[in-house]
Protein backbone atom coordinates (compact mmCIF):
# COMPACT_ATOMS: atom_id res chain seq x y z
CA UNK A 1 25.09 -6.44 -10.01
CA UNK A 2 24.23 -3.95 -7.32
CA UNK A 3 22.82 -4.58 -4.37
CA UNK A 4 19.34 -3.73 -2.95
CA UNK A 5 18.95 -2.73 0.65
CA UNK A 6 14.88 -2.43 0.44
CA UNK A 7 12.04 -1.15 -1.55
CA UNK A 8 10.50 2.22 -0.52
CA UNK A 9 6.72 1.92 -1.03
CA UNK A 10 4.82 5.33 -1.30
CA UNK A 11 0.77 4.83 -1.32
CA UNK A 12 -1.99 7.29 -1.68
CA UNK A 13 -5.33 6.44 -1.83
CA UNK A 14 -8.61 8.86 -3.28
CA UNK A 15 -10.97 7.34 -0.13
CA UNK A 16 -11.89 9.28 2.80
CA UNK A 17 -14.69 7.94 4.19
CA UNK A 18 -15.69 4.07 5.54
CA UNK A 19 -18.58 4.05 3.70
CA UNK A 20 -18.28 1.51 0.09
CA UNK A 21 -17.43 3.89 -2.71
CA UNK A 22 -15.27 3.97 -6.34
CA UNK A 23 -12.02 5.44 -6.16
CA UNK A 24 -8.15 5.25 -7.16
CA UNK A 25 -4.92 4.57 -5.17
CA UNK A 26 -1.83 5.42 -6.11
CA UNK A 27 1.74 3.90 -5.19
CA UNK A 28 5.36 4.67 -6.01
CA UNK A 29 8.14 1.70 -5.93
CA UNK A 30 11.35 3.31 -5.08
CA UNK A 31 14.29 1.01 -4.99
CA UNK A 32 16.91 1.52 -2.30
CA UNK A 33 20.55 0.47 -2.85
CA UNK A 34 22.87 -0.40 0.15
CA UNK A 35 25.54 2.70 -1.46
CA UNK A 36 22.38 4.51 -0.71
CA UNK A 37 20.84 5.50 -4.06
CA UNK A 38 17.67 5.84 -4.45
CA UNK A 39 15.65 5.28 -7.91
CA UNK A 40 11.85 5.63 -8.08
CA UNK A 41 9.87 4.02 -10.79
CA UNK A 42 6.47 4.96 -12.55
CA UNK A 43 3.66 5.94 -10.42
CA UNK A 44 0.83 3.35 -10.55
CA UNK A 45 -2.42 4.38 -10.73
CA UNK A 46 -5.05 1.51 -10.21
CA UNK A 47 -9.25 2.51 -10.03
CA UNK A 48 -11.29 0.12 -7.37
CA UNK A 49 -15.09 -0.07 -7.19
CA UNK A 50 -17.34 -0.29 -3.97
CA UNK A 51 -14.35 -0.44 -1.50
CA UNK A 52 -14.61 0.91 1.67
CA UNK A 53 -11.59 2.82 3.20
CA UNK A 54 -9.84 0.12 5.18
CA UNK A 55 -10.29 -2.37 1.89
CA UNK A 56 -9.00 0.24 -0.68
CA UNK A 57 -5.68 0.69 2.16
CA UNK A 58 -5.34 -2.83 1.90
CA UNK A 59 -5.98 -2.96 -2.06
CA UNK A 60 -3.13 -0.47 -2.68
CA UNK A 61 -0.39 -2.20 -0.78
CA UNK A 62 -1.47 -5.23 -2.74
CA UNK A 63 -1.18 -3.32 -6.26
CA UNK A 64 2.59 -2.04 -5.13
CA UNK A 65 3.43 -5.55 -4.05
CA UNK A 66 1.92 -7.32 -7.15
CA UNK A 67 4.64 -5.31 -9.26
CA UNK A 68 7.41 -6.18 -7.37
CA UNK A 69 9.82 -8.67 -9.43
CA UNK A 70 10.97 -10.55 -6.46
CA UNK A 71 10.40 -9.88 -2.50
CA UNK A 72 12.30 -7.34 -0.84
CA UNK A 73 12.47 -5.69 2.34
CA UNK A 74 9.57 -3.07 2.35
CA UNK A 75 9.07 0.38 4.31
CA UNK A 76 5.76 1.03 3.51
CA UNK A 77 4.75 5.16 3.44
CA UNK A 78 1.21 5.90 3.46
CA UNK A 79 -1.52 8.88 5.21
CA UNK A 80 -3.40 6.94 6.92
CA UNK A 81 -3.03 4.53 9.98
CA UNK A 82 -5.62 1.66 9.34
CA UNK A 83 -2.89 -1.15 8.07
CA UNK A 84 -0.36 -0.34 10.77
CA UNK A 85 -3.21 -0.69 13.42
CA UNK A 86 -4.08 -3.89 11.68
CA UNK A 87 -0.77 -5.41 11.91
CA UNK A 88 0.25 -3.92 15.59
CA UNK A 89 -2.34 -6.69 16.69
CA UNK A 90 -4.89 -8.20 14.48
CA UNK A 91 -2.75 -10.42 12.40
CA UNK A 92 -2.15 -13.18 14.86
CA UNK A 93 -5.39 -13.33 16.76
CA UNK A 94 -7.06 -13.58 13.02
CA UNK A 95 -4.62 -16.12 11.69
CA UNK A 96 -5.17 -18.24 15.18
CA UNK A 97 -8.92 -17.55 14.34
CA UNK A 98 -8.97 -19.43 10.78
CA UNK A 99 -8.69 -15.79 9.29
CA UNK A 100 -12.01 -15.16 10.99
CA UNK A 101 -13.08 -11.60 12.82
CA UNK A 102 -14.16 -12.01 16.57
CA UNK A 103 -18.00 -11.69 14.92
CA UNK A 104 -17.23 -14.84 12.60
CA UNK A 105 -16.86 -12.67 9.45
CA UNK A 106 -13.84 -13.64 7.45
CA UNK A 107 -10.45 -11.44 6.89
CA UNK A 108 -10.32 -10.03 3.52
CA UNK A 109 -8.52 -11.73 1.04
CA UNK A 110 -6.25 -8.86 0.49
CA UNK A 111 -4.75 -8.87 4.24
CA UNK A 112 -4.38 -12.66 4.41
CA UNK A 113 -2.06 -11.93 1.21
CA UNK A 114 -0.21 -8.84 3.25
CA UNK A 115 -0.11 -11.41 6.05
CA UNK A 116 1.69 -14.27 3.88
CA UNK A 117 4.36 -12.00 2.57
CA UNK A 118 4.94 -10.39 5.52
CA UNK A 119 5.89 -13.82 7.23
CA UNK A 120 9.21 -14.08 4.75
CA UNK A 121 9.54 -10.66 4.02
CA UNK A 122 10.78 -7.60 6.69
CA UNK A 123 7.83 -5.06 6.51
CA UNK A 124 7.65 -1.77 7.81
CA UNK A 125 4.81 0.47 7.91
CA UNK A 126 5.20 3.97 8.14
CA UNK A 127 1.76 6.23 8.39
CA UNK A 128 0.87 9.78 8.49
CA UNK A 129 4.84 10.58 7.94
CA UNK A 130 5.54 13.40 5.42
CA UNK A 131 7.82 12.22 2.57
CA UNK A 132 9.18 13.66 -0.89
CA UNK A 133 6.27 12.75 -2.68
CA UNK A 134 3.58 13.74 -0.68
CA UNK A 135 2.68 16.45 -2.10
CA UNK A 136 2.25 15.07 -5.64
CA UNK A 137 0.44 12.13 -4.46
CA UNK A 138 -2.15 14.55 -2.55
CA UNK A 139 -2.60 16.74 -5.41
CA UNK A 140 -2.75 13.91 -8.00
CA UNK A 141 -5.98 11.67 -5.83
CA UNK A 142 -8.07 14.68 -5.37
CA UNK A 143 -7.51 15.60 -9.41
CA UNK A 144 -8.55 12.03 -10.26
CA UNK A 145 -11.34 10.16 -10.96
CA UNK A 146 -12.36 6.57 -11.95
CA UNK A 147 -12.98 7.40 -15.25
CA UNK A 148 -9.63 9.40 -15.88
CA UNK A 149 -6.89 7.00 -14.21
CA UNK A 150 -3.93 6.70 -16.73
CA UNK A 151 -0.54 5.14 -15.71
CA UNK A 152 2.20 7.89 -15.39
CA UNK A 153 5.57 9.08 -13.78
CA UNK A 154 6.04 11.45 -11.04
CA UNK A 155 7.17 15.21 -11.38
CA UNK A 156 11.50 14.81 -10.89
């Protein structure tokens, strides 16, 4: 059985704004062997209801992590820089917090899962970086809606 060196995780996400909102993320799994092939899977596409930006970022990793069979070193590709902000310094003082903001307000749920897997798993995040299926991803969030999500593969 081959080897896998890590997981490529490409995310795209419909959201723009801060404000709470409907809208669809997007990721690609792309597995990573150490003879250095590379085979992508199905793109996901999951809808999410009254998110705001920084909770739909977090929502998306969650999807692509959910269908992982087993936990695997990640780089993580996505546009914007919210997450990798997030875990450059917030993780700690949160978890040393009892998952609680500096106004009281909890974490959500969804980074407190990032956070757990993250402890036993390497995780990179990369954000902003231009990558093979950029382009797609783009084009595919601003042709979607909620009410039009279907689960399909990428253009080879």
């Amino acid at each position: 059985m081959r080897e896998i060196d890590h997981i490529n995780v490409y995310l795209a996400n419909s959201s723009h704004t801060v404000r709470k909102h409907d809208g669809v993320v997007i990721s690609i799994l792309e597995c990573v062997y150490k003879d250095g092939e590379k085979i992508a899977g199905e793109a996901k596409e999951v809808p999410y209801r009254n998110m705001s930006f920084q909770q739909s970022e977090a929502f998306s990793l969650m999807v692509a992590m959910q269908r992982m069979k087993k936990p695997a070193k990640l780089e993580v590709y996505m546009a914007k820089e919210w997450l990798k902000y997030c875990y450059g310094g917030h993780l700690s003082t949160w978890k040393g917090n009892g998952w609680k903001k500096a106004d009281g307000t909890p974490v959500m749920e969804e980074i407190r899962k990032i956070a757990e897997y993250a402890e036993n798993t390497p995780f990179e995040i990369h954000a902003g970086e231009r990558h093979e299926f950029s382009e797609w991803l783009d084009s595919r969030c601003r042709s979607l809606s909620v009410n039009t999500v279907t689960e399909g593969t990428y253009p080879q």
